[in-house]
C-alpha atoms as a PDB file:
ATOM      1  CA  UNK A   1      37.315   7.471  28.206  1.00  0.00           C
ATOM      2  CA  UNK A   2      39.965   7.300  30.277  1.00  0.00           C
ATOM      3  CA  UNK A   3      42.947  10.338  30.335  1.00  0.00           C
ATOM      4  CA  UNK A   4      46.640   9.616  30.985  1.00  0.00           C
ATOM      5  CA  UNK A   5      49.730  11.953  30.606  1.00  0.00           C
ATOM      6  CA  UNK A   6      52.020  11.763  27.508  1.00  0.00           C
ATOM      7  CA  UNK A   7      55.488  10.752  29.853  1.00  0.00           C
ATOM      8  CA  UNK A   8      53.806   8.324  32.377  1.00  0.00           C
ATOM      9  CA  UNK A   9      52.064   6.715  29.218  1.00  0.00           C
ATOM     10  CA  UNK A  10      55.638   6.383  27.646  1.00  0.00           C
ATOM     11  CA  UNK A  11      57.441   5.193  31.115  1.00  0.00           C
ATOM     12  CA  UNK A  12      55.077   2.602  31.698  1.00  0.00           C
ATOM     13  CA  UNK A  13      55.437   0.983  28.409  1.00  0.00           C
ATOM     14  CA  UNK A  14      59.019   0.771  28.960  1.00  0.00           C
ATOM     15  CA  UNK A  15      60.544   3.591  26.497  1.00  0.00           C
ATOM     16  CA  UNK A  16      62.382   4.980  29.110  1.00  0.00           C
ATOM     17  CA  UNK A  17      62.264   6.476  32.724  1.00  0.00           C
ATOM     18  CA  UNK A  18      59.970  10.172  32.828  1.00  0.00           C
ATOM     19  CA  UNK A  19      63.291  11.877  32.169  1.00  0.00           C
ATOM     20  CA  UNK A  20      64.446  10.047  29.850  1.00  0.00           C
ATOM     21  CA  UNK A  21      60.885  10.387  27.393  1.00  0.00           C
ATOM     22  CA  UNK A  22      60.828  14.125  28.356  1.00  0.00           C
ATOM     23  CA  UNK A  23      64.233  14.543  26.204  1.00  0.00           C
ATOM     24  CA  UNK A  24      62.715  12.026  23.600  1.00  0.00           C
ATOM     25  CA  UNK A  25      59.333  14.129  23.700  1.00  0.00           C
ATOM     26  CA  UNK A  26      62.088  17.488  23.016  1.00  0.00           C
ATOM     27  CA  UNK A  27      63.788  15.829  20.122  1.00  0.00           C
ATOM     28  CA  UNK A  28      60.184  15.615  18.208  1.00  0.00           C
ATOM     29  CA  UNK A  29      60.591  11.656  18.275  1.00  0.00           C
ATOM     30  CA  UNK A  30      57.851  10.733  19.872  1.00  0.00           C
ATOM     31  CA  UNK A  31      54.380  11.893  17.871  1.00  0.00           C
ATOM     32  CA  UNK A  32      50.546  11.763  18.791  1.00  0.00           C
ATOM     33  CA  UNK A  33      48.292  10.973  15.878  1.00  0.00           C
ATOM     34  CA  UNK A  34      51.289  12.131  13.587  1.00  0.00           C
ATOM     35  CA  UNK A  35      51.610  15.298  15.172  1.00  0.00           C
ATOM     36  CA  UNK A  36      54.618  16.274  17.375  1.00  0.00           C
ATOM     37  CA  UNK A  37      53.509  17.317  20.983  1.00  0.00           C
ATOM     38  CA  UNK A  38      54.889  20.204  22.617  1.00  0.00           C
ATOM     39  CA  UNK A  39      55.814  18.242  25.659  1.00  0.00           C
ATOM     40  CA  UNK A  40      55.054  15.683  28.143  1.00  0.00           C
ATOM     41  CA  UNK A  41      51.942  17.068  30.280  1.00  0.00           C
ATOM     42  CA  UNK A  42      50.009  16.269  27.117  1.00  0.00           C
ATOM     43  CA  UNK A  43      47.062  13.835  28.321  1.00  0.00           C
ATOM     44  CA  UNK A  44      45.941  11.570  25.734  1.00  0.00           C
ATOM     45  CA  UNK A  45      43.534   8.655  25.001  1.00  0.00           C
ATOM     46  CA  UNK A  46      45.394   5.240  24.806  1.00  0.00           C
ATOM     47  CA  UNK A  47      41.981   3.734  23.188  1.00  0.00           C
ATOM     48  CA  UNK A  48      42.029   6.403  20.580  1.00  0.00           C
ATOM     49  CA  UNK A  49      45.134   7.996  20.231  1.00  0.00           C
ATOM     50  CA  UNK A  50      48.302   6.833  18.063  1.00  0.00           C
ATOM     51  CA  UNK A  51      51.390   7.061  19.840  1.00  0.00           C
ATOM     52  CA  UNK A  52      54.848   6.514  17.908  1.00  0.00           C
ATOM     53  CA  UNK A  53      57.970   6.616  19.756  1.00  0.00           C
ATOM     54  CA  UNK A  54      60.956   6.677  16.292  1.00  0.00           C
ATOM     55  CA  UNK A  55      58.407   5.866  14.002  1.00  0.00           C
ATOM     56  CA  UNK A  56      56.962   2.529  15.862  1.00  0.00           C
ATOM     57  CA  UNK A  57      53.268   2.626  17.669  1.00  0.00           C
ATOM     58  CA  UNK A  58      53.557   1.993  21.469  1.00  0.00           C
ATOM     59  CA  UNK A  59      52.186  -0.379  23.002  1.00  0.00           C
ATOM     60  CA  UNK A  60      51.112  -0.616  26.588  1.00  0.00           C
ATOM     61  CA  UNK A  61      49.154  -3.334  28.281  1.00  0.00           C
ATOM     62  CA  UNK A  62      46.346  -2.273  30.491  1.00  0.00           C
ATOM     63  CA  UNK A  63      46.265  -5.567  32.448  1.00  0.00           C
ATOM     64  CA  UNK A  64      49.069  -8.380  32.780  1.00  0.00           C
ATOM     65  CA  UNK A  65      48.847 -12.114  34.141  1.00  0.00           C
ATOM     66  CA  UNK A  66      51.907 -13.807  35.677  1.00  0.00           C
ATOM     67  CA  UNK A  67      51.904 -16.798  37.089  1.00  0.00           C
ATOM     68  CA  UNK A  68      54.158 -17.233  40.081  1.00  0.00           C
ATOM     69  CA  UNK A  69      56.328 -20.418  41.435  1.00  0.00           C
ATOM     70  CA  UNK A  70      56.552 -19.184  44.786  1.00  0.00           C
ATOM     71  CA  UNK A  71      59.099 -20.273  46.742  1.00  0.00           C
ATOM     72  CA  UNK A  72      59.184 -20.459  50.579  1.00  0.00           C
ATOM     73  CA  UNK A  73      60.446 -17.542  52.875  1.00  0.00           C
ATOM     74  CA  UNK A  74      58.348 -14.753  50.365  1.00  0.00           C
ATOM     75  CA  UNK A  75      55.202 -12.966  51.612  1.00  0.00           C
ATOM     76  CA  UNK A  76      52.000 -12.623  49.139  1.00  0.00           C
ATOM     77  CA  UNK A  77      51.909  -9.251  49.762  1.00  0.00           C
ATOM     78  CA  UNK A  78      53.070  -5.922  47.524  1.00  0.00           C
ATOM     79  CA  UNK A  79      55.403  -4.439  49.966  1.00  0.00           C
ATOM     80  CA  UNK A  80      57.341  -5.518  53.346  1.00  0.00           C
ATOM     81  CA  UNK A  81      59.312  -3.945  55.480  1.00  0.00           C
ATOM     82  CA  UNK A  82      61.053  -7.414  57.045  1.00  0.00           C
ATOM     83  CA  UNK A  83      60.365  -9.793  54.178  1.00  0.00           C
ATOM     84  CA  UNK A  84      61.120 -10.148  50.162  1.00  0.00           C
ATOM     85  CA  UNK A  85      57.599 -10.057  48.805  1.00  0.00           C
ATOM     86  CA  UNK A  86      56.121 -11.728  45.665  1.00  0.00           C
ATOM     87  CA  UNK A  87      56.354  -8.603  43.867  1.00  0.00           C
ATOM     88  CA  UNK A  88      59.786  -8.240  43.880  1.00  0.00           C
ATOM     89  CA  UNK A  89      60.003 -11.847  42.420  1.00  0.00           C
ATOM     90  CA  UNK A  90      58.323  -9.924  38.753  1.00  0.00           C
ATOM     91  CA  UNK A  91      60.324  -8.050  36.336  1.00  0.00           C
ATOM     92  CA  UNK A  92      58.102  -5.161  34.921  1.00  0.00           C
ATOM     93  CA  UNK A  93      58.792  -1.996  35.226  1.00  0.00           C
ATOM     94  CA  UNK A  94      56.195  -0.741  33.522  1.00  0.00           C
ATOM     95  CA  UNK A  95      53.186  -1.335  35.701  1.00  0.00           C
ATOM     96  CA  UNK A  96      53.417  -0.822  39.351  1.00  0.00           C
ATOM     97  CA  UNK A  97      50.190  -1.637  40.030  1.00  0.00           C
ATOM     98  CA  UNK A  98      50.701  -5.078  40.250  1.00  0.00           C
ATOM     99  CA  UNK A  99      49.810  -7.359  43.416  1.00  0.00           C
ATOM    100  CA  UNK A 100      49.407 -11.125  44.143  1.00  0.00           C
ATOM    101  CA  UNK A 101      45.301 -13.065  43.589  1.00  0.00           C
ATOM    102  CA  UNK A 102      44.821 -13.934  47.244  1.00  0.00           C
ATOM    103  CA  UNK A 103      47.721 -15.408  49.413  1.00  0.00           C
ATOM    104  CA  UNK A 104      49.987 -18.270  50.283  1.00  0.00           C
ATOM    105  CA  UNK A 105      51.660 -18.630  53.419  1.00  0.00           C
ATOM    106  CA  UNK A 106      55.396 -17.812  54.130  1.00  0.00           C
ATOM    107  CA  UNK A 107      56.377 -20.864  54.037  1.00  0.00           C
ATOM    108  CA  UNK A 108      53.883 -22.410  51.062  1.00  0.00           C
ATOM    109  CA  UNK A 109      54.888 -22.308  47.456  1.00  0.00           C
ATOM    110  CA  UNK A 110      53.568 -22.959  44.408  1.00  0.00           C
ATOM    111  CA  UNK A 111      50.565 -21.043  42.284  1.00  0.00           C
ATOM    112  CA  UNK A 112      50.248 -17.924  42.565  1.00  0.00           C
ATOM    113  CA  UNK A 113      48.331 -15.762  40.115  1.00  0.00           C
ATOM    114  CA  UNK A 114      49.750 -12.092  39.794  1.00  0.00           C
ATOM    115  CA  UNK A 115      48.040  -9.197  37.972  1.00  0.00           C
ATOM    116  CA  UNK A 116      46.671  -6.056  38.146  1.00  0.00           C
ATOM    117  CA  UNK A 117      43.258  -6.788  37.420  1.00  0.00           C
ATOM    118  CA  UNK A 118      40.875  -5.789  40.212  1.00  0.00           C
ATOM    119  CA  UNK A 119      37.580  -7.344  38.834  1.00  0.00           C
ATOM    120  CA  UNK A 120      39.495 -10.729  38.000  1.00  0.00           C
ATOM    121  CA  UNK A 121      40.898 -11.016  41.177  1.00  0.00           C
ATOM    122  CA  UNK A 122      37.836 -10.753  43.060  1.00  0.00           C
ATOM    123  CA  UNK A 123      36.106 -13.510  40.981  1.00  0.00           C
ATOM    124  CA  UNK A 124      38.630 -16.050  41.846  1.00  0.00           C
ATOM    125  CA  UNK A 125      38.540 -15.077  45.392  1.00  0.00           C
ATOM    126  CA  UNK A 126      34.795 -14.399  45.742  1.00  0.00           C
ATOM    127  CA  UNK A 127      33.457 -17.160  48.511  1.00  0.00           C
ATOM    128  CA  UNK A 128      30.211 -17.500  46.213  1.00  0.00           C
ATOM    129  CA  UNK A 129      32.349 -18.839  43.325  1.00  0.00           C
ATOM    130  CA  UNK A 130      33.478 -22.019  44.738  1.00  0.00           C
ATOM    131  CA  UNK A 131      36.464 -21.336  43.126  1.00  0.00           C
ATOM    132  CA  UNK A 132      38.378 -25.033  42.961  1.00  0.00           C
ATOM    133  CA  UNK A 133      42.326 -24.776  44.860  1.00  0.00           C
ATOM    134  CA  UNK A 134      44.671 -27.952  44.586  1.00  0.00           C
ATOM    135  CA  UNK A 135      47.540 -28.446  46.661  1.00  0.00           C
ATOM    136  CA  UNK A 136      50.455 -31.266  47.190  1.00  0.00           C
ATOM    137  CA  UNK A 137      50.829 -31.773  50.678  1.00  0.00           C
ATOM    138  CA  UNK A 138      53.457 -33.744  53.029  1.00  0.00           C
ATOM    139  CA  UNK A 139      52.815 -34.648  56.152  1.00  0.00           C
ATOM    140  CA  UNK A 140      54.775 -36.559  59.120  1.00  0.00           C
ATOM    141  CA  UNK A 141      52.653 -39.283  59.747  1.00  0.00           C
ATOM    142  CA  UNK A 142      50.571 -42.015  57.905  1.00  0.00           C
ATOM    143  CA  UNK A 143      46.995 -39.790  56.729  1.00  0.00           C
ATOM    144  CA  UNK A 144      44.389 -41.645  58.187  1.00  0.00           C
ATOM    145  CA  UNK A 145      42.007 -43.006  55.244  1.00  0.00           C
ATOM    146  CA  UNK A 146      38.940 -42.307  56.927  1.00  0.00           C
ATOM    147  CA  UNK A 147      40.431 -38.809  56.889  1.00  0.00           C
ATOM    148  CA  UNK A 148      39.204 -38.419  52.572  1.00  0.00           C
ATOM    149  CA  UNK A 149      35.525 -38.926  53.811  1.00  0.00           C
ATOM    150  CA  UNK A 150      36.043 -36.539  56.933  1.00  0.00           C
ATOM    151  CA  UNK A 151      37.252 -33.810  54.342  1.00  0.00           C
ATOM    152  CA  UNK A 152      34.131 -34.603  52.453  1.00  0.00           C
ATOM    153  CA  UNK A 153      31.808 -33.686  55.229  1.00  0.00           C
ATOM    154  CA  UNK A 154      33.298 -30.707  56.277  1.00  0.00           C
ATOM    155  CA  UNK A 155      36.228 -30.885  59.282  1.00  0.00           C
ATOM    156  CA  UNK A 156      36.268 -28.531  62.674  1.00  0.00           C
ATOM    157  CA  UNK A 157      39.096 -26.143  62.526  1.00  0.00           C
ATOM    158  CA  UNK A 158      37.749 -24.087  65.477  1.00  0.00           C
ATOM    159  CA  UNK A 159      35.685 -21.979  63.269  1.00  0.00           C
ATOM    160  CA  UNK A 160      32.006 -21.023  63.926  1.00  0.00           C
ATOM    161  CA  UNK A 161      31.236 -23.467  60.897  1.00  0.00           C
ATOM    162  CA  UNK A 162      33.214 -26.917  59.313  1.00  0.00           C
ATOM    163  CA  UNK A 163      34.789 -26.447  56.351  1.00  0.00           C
ATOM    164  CA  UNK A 164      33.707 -27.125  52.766  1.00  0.00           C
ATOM    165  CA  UNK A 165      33.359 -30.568  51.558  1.00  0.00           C
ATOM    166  CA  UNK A 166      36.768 -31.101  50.531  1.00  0.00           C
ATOM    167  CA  UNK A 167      38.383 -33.683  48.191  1.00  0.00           C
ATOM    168  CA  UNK A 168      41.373 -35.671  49.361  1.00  0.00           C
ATOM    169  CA  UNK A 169      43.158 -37.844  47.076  1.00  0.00           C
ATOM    170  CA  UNK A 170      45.886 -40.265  48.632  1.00  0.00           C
ATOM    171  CA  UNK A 171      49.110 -40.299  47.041  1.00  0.00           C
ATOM    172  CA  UNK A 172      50.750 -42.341  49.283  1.00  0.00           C
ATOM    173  CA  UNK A 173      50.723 -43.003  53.081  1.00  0.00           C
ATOM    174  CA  UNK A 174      52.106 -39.520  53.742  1.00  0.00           C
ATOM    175  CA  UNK A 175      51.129 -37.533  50.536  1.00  0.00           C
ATOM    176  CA  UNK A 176      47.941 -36.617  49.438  1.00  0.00           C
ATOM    177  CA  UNK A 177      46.305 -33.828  46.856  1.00  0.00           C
ATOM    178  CA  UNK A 178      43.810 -31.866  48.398  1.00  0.00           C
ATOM    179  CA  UNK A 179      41.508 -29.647  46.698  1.00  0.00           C
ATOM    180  CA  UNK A 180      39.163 -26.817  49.395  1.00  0.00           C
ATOM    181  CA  UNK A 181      37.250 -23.672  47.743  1.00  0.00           C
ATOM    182  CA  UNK A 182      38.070 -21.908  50.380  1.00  0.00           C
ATOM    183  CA  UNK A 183      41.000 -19.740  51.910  1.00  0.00           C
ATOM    184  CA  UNK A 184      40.736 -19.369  55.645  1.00  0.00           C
ATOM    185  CA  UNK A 185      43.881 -19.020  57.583  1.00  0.00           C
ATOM    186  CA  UNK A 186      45.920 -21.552  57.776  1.00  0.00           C
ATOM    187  CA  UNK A 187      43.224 -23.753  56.190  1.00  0.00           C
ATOM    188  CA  UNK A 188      45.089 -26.844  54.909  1.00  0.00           C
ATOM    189  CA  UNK A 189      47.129 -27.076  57.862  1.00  0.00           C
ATOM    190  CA  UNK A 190      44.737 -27.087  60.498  1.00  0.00           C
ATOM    191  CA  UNK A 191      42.570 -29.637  58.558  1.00  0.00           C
ATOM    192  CA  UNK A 192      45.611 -32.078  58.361  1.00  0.00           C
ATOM    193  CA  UNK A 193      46.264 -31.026  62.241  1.00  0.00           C
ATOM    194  CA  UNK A 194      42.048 -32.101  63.164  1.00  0.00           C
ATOM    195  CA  UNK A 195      42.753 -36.034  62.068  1.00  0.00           C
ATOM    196  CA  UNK A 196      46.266 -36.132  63.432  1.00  0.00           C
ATOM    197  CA  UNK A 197      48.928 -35.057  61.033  1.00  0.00           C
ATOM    198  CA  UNK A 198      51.326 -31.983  61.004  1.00  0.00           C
ATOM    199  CA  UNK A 199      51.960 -30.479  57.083  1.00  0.00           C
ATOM    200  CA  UNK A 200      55.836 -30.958  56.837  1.00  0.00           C
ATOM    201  CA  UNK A 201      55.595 -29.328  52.933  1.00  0.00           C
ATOM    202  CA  UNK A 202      53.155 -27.370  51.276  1.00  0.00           C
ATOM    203  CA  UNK A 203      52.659 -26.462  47.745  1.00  0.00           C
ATOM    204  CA  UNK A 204      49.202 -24.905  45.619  1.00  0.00           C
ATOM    205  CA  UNK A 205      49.076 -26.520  42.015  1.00  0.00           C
ATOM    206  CA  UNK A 206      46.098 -25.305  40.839  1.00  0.00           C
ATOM    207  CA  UNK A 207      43.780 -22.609  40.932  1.00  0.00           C
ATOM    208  CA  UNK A 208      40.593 -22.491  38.955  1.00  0.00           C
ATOM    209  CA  UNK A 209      41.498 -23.060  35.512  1.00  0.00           C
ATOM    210  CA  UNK A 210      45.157 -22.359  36.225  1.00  0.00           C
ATOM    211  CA  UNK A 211      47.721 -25.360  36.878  1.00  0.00           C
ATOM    212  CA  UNK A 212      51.111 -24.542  37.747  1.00  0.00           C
ATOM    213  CA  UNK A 213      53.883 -25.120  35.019  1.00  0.00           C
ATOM    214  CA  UNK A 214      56.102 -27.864  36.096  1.00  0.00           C
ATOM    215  CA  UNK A 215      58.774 -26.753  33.877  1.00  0.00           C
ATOM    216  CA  UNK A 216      58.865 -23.346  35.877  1.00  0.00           C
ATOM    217  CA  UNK A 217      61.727 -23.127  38.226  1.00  0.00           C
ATOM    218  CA  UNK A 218      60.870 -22.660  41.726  1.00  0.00           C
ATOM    219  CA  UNK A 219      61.319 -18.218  42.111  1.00  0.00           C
ATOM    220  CA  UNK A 220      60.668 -17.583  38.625  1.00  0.00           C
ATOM    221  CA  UNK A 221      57.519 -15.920  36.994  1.00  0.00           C
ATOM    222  CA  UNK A 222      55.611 -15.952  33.233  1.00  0.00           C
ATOM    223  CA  UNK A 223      53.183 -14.475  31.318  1.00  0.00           C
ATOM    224  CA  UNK A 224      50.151 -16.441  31.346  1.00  0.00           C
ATOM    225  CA  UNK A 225      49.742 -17.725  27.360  1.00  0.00           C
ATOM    226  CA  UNK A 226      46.461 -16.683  25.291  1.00  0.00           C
ATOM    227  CA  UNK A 227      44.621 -20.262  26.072  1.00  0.00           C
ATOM    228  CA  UNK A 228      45.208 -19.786  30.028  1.00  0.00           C
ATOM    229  CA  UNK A 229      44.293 -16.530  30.308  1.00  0.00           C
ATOM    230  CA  UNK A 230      40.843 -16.965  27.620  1.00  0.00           C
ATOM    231  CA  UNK A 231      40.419 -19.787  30.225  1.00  0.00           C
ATOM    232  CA  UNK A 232      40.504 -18.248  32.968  1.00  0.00           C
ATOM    233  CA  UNK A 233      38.531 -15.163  31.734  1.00  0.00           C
ATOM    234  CA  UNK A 234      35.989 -17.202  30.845  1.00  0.00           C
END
């Protein structure tokens, strides 16, 4: 069973900041099984123990899903000392342990999965899962359309081996979908740059199970609902 103290367990599920449930703790509103607590240091059992905070059980979520619109000029990563990160983009204060499911470039947006699940997040980026990643691309020139069958077979990207078989599906003469199960660097735009074409816009849609809400502005952030995240588990 896992231990945590009576103020952090209060701070992180957003009763107040660890000063703030230390005077709540003081005023005997906050109990433990029904009994009062003497004060904060307390370490208790959130899988066994009853915490009420004015009567009312708290609540606090081990693990959270987001899903991310990223928008261009944001780094995947938790902290920056130049950039705004994707972390900043998420509005909860009660778990700082969050961090983004693999990466998109600086200038990529789109899907981007953001938790604070460890075991989850190394499923979907796992290289033996095959794990399925869509994204709308733009490019500056006509796509080539022997360029879907030379995605199939694997293109040279100056790496020791070809890529995956890849699906490409045309969209138009400069737009395509392309799905890899991989996530080298730079991957998508140094397979468009093999059969001639330069990425002018760059955006993931999907990843695994997950598609990207269209009706999600570009910036903003949600709580993956029951049936994506029981999908996704699964």
């Amino acid at each position: 069973m896992s231990f945590i103290r009576l103020d952090k367990y209060l701070a992180d599920a957003g009763i107040g900041s660890r000063s703030q449930v230390k005077q709540y703790i003081k005023k005997g509103i906050v109990t433990i099984n029904g009994i009062v607590p003497k004060s904060g240091d307390i370490k208790i059992q959130p899988e066994q123990d009853i915490v009420e905070y004015q009567g009312t059980v708290v609540h606090r979520d081990t693990f959270v899903y987001y899903m991310l619109n990223k928008p261009a000029g944001t780094v995947s990563a938790t902290t920056d000392s130049d950039c705004q990160t994707v972390i900043s983009l998420i509005d909860d204060p009660t778990h700082a342990d969050l961090f983004p499911v693999g990466r998109l470039d600086k200038d990529t947006e789109g899907l981007l999965l953001i938790t604070n699940d460890g075991e989850l997040a190394h499923r979907l980026l796992s290289p033996r899962k095959h794990v399925d990643k869509t994204y709308y691309v733009e490019v500056d020139t006509i796509i080539p359309e022997s360029a879907v069958q030379q995605f199939q077979d694997g293109i040279d990207i100056g790496e020791p081996k070809k890529t995956l078989p890849a699906k490409l599906e045309l969209l138009s003469p400069t737009t395509a979908h392309l799905t890899i199960q991989e996530g080298k660097f730079h991957q998508v735009k140094r397979m468009f740059q093999a059969v001639g074409c330069q990425v002018t816009y760059l955006k993931r849609i999907r990843m695994g199970t997950l598609v990207l809400d269209h009706t999600l502005p570009v910036g903003s952030s949600r709580k993956l609902t029951k049936d994506e995240l029981a999908t996704l588990l699964h």
